[in-house]
Structures are given as structure tokens and as C-alpha cells.
N, C-alpha and C. Protein backbone atom coordinates (compact mmCIF):
# COMPACT_ATOMS: atom_id res chain seq x y z
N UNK A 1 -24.09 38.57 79.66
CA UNK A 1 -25.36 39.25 79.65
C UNK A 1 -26.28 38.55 80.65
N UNK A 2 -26.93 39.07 81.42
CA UNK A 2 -27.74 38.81 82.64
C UNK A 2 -27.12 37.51 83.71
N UNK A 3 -25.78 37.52 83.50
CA UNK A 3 -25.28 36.39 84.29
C UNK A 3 -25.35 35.24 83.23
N UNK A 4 -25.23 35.23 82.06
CA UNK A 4 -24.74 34.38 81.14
C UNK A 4 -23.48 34.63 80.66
N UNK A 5 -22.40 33.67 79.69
CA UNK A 5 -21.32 33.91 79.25
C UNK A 5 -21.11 33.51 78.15
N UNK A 6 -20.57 34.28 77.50
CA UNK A 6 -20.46 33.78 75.63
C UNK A 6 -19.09 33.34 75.52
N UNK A 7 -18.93 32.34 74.61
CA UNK A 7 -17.70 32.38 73.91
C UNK A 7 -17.48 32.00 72.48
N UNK A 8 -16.40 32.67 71.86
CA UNK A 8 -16.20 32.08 70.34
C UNK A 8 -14.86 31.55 70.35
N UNK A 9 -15.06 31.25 69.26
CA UNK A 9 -13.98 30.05 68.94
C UNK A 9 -12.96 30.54 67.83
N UNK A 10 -13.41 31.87 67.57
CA UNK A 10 -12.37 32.87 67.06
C UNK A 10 -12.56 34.53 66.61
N UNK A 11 -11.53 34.53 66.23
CA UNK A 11 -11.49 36.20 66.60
C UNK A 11 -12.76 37.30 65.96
N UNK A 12 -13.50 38.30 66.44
CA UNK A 12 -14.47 38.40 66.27
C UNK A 12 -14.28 39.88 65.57
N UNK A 13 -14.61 40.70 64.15
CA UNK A 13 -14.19 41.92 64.37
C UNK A 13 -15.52 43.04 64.84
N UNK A 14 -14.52 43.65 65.03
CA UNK A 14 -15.67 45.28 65.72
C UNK A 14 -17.22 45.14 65.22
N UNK A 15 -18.37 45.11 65.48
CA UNK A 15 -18.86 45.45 64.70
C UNK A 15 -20.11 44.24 64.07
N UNK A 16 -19.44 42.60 64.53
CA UNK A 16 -19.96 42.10 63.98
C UNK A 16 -21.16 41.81 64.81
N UNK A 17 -22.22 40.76 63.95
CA UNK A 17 -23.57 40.29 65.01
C UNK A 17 -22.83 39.37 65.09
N UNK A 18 -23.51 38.52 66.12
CA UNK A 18 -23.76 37.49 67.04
C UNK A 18 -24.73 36.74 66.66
N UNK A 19 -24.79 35.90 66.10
CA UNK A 19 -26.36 34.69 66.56
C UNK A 19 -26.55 34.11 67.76
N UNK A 20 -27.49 33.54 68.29
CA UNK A 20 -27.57 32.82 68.84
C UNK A 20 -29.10 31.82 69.02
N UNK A 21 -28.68 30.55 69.69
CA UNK A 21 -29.96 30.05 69.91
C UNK A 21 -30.83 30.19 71.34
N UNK A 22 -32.04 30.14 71.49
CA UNK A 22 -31.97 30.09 72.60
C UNK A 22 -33.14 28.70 72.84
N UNK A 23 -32.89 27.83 72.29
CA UNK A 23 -33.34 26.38 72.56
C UNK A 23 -34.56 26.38 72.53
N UNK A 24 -35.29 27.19 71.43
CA UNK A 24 -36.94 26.92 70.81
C UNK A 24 -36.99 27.11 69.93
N UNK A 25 -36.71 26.37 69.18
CA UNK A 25 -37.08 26.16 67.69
C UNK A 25 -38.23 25.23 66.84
N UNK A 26 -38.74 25.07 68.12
CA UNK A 26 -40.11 24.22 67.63
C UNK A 26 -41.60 24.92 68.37
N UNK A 27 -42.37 25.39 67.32
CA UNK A 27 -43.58 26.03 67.35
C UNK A 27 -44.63 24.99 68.37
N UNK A 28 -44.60 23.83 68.15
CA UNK A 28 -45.45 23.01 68.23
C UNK A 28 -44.85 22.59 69.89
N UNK A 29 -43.82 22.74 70.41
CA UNK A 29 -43.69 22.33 71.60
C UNK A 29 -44.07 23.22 72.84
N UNK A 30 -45.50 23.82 73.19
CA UNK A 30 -46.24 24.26 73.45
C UNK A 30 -45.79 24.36 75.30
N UNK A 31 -45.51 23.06 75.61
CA UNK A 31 -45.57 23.03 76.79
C UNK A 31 -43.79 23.68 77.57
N UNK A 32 -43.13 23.50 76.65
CA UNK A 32 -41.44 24.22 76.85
C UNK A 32 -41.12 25.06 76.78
N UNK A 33 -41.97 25.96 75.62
CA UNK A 33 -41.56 27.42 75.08
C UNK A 33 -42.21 28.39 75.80
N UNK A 34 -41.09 29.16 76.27
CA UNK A 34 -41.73 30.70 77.14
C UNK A 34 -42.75 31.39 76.62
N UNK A 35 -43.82 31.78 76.71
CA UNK A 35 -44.58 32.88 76.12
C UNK A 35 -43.87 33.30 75.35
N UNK A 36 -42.94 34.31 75.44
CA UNK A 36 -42.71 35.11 74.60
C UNK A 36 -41.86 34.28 72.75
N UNK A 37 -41.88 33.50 72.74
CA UNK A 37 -41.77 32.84 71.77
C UNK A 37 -42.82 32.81 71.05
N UNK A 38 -44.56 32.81 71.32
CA UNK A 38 -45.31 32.69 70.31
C UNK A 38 -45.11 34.48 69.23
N UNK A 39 -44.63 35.28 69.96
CA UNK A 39 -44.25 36.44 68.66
C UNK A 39 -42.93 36.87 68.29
N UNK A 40 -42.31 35.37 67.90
CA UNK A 40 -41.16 35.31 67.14
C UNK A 40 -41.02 33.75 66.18
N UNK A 41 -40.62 34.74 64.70
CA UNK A 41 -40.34 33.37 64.13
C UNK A 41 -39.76 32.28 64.40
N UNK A 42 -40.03 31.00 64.31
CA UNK A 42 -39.33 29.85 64.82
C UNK A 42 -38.62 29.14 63.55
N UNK A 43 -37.76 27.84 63.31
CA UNK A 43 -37.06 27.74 62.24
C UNK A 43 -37.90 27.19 61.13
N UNK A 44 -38.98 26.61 61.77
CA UNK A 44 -39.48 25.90 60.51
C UNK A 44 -40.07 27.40 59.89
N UNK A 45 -40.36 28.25 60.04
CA UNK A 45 -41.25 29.46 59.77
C UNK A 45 -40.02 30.24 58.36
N UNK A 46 -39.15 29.89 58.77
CA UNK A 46 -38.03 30.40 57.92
C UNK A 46 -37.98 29.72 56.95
N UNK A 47 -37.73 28.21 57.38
CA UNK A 47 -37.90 26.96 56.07
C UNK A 47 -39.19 27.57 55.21
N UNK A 48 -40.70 27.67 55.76
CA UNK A 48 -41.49 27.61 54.75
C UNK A 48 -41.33 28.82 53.95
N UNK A 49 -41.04 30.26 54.43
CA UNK A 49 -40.70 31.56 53.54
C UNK A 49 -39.54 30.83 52.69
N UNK A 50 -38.58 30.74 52.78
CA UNK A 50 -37.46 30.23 51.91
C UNK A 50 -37.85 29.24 50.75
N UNK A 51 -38.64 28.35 50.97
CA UNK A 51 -39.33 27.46 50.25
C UNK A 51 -40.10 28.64 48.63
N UNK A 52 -40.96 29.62 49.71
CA UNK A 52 -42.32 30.19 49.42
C UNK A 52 -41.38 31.41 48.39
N UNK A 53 -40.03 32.17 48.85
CA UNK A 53 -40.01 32.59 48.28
C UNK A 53 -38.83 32.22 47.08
N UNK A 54 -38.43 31.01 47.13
CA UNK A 54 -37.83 30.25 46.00
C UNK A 54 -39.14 29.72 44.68
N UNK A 55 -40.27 29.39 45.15
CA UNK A 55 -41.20 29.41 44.20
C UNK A 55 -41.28 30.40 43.74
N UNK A 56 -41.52 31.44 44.76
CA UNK A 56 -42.18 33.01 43.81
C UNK A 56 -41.38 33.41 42.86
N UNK A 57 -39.78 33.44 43.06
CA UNK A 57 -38.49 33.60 42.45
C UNK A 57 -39.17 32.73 40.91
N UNK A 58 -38.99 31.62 40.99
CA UNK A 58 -39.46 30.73 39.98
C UNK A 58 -40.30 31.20 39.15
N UNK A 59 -41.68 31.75 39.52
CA UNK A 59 -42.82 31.86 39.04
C UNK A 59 -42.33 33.19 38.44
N UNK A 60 -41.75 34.23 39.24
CA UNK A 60 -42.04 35.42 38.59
C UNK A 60 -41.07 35.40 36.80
N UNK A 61 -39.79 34.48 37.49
CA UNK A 61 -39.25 34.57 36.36
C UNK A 61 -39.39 34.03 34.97
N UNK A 62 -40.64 33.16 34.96
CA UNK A 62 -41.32 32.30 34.32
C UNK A 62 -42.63 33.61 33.61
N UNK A 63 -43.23 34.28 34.33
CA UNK A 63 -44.33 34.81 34.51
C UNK A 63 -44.08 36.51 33.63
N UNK A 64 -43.11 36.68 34.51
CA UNK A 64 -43.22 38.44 34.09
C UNK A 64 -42.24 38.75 33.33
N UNK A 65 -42.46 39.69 32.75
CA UNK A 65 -41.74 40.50 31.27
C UNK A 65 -39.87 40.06 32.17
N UNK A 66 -39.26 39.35 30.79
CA UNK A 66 -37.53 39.74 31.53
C UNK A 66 -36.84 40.45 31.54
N UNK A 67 -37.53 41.42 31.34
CA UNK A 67 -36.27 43.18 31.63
C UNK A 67 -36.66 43.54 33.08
N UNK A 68 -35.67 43.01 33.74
CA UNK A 68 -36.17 43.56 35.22
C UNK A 68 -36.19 44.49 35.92
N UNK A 69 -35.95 45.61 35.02
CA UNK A 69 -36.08 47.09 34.77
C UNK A 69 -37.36 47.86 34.42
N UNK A 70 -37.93 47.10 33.71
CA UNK A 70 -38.97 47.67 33.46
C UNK A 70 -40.35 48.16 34.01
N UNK A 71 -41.47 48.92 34.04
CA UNK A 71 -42.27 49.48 34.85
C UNK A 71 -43.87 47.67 34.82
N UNK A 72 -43.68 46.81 33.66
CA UNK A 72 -44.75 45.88 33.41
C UNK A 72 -43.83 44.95 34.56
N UNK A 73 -42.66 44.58 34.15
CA UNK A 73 -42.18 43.32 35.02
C UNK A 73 -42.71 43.90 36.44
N UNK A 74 -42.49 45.15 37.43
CA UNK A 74 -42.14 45.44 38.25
C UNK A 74 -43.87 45.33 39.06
N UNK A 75 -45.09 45.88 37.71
CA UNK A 75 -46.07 45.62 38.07
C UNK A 75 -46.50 43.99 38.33
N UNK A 76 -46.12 43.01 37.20
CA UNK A 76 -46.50 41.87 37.36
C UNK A 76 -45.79 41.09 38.63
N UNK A 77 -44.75 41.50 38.86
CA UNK A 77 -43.82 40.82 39.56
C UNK A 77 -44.57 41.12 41.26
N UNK A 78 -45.25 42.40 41.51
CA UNK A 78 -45.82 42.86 42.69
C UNK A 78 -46.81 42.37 42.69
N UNK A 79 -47.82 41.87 42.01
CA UNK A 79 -48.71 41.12 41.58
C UNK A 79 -48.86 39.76 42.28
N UNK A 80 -47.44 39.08 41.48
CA UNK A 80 -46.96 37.81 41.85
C UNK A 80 -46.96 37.76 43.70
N UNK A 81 -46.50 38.57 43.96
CA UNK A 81 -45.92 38.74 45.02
C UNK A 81 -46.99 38.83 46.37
N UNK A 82 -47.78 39.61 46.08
CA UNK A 82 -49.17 40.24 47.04
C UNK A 82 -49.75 38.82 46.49
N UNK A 83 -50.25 38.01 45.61
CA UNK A 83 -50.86 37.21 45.80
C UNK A 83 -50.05 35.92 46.69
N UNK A 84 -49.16 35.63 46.47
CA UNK A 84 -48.63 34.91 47.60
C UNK A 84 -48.52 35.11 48.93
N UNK A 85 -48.67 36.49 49.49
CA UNK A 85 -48.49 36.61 50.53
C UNK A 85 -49.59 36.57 50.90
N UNK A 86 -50.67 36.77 50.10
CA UNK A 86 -52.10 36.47 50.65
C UNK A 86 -52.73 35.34 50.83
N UNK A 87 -51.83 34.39 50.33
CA UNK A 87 -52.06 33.28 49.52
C UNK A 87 -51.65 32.35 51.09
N UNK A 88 -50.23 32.84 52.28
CA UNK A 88 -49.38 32.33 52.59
C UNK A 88 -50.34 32.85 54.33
N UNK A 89 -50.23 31.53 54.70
CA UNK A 89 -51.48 31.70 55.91
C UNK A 89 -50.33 31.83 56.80
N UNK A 90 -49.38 31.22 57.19
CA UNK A 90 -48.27 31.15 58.22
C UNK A 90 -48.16 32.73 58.46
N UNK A 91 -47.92 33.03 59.49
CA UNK A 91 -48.20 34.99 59.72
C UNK A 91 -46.70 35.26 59.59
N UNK A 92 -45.90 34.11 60.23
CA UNK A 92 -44.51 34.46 60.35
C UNK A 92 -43.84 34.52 59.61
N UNK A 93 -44.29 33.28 58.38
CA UNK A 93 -43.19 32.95 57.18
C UNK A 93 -43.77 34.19 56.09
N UNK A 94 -45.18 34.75 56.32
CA UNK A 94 -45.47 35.97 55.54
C UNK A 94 -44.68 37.25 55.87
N UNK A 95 -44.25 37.30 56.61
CA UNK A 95 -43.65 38.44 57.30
C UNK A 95 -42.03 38.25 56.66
N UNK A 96 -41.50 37.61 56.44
CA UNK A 96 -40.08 36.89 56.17
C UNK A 96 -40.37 36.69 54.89
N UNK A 97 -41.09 36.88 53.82
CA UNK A 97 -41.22 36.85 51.75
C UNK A 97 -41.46 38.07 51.80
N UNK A 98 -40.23 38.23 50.58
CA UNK A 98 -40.53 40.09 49.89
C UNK A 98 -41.43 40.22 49.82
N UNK A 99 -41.46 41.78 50.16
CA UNK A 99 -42.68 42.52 49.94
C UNK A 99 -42.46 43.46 48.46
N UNK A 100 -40.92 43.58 48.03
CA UNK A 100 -41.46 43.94 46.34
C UNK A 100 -40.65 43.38 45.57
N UNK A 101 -40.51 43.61 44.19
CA UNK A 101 -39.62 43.23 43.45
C UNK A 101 -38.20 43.57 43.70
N UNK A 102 -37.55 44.68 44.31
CA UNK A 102 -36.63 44.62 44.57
C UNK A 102 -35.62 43.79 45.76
N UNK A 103 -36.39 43.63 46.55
CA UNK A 103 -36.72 42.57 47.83
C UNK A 103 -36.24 41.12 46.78
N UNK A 104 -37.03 41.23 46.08
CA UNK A 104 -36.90 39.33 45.52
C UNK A 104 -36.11 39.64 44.75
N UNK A 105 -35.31 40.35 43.95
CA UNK A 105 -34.32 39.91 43.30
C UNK A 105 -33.15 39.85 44.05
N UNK A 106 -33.35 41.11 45.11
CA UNK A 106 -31.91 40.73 46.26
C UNK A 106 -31.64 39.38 46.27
């Protein structure tokens, strides 16, 4: 791709993604990172959602009715949820925590 070359280290099927890095993973290194990196999550941004939404996980299940079927859990649990994200100043790691209950139980 653009005069770059990939390789793996084993067999790949039809279909699959690809990751890759492309050597900015730090927000704070200001003077290295291309522009276009300030509108994409970086890794720590992932760490703090993962963090943020392992608490919420916590809280809701602590918090809201345990039939997770039900129409109260589903209200309290969205509840839970909108207040953390309001709660969660990082724009990126807000963007990356469910946005409903079905989201967080995935």
C-alpha cells in the first residue's frame, strides 16, 4: 500500500482485518505525531475507556435491578451509563464506553 509492504507470519483467511501500528501511540508526544493523529484514539485513550467501562460494568451490576431483561434495569443501567459519559472528560475514551445497556453487557 502506497509503496509499503506487509507481511505475516501466517496464513491469513479471506476476509480477515489486519491491525496495524503506525508508531503513535502517545498523545502527549506533540512534537512526532502527524496532525492527523490528534482525531484518532491513541492507546492510553483505550486503557482509560476499558478501565471506565469495567467500573461502569461493576457499578451497574451492583446498582440496577438483576434481571437484565427488564424495562427498570435497562432504565437504571442507561442512567448509569449517560452519567459516566458525562462524567468522562477524555473525548476519545468517551467515544469508546457504551452508549447502552446492551453495548455493556456485550
Amino acid at each position: 500500500h502506497n509503496g509499503r509492504y506487509f507481511y505475516v507470519e501466517r496464513d491469513l483467511p479471506a476476509g480477515s482485518e489486519i491491525f496495524l501500528s503506525y508508531g503513535h501511540c502517545n498523545r502527549d508526544d506533540v512534537h512526532r505525531n502527524p496532525s492527523w493523529t490528534s482525531t484518532m484514539p491513541m492507546t492510553d485513550d483505550y486503557h482509560e475507556a476499558a478501565e471506565v467501562t469495567r467500573s461502569l460494568w461493576q457499578t451497574v451490576r451492583q446498582k440496577a435491578t438483576p434481571d437484565g431483561q427488564s424495562t427498570l434495569f435497562t432504565k437504571q443501567s442507561q442512567k448509569l451509563i449517560d452519567e459516566t459519559k458525562a462524567g468522562t472528560k477524555n473525548v476519545f475514551a468517551k467515544d469508546l464506553i457504551p452508549s447502552s445497556p446492551p453495548e455493556l453487557m456485550q
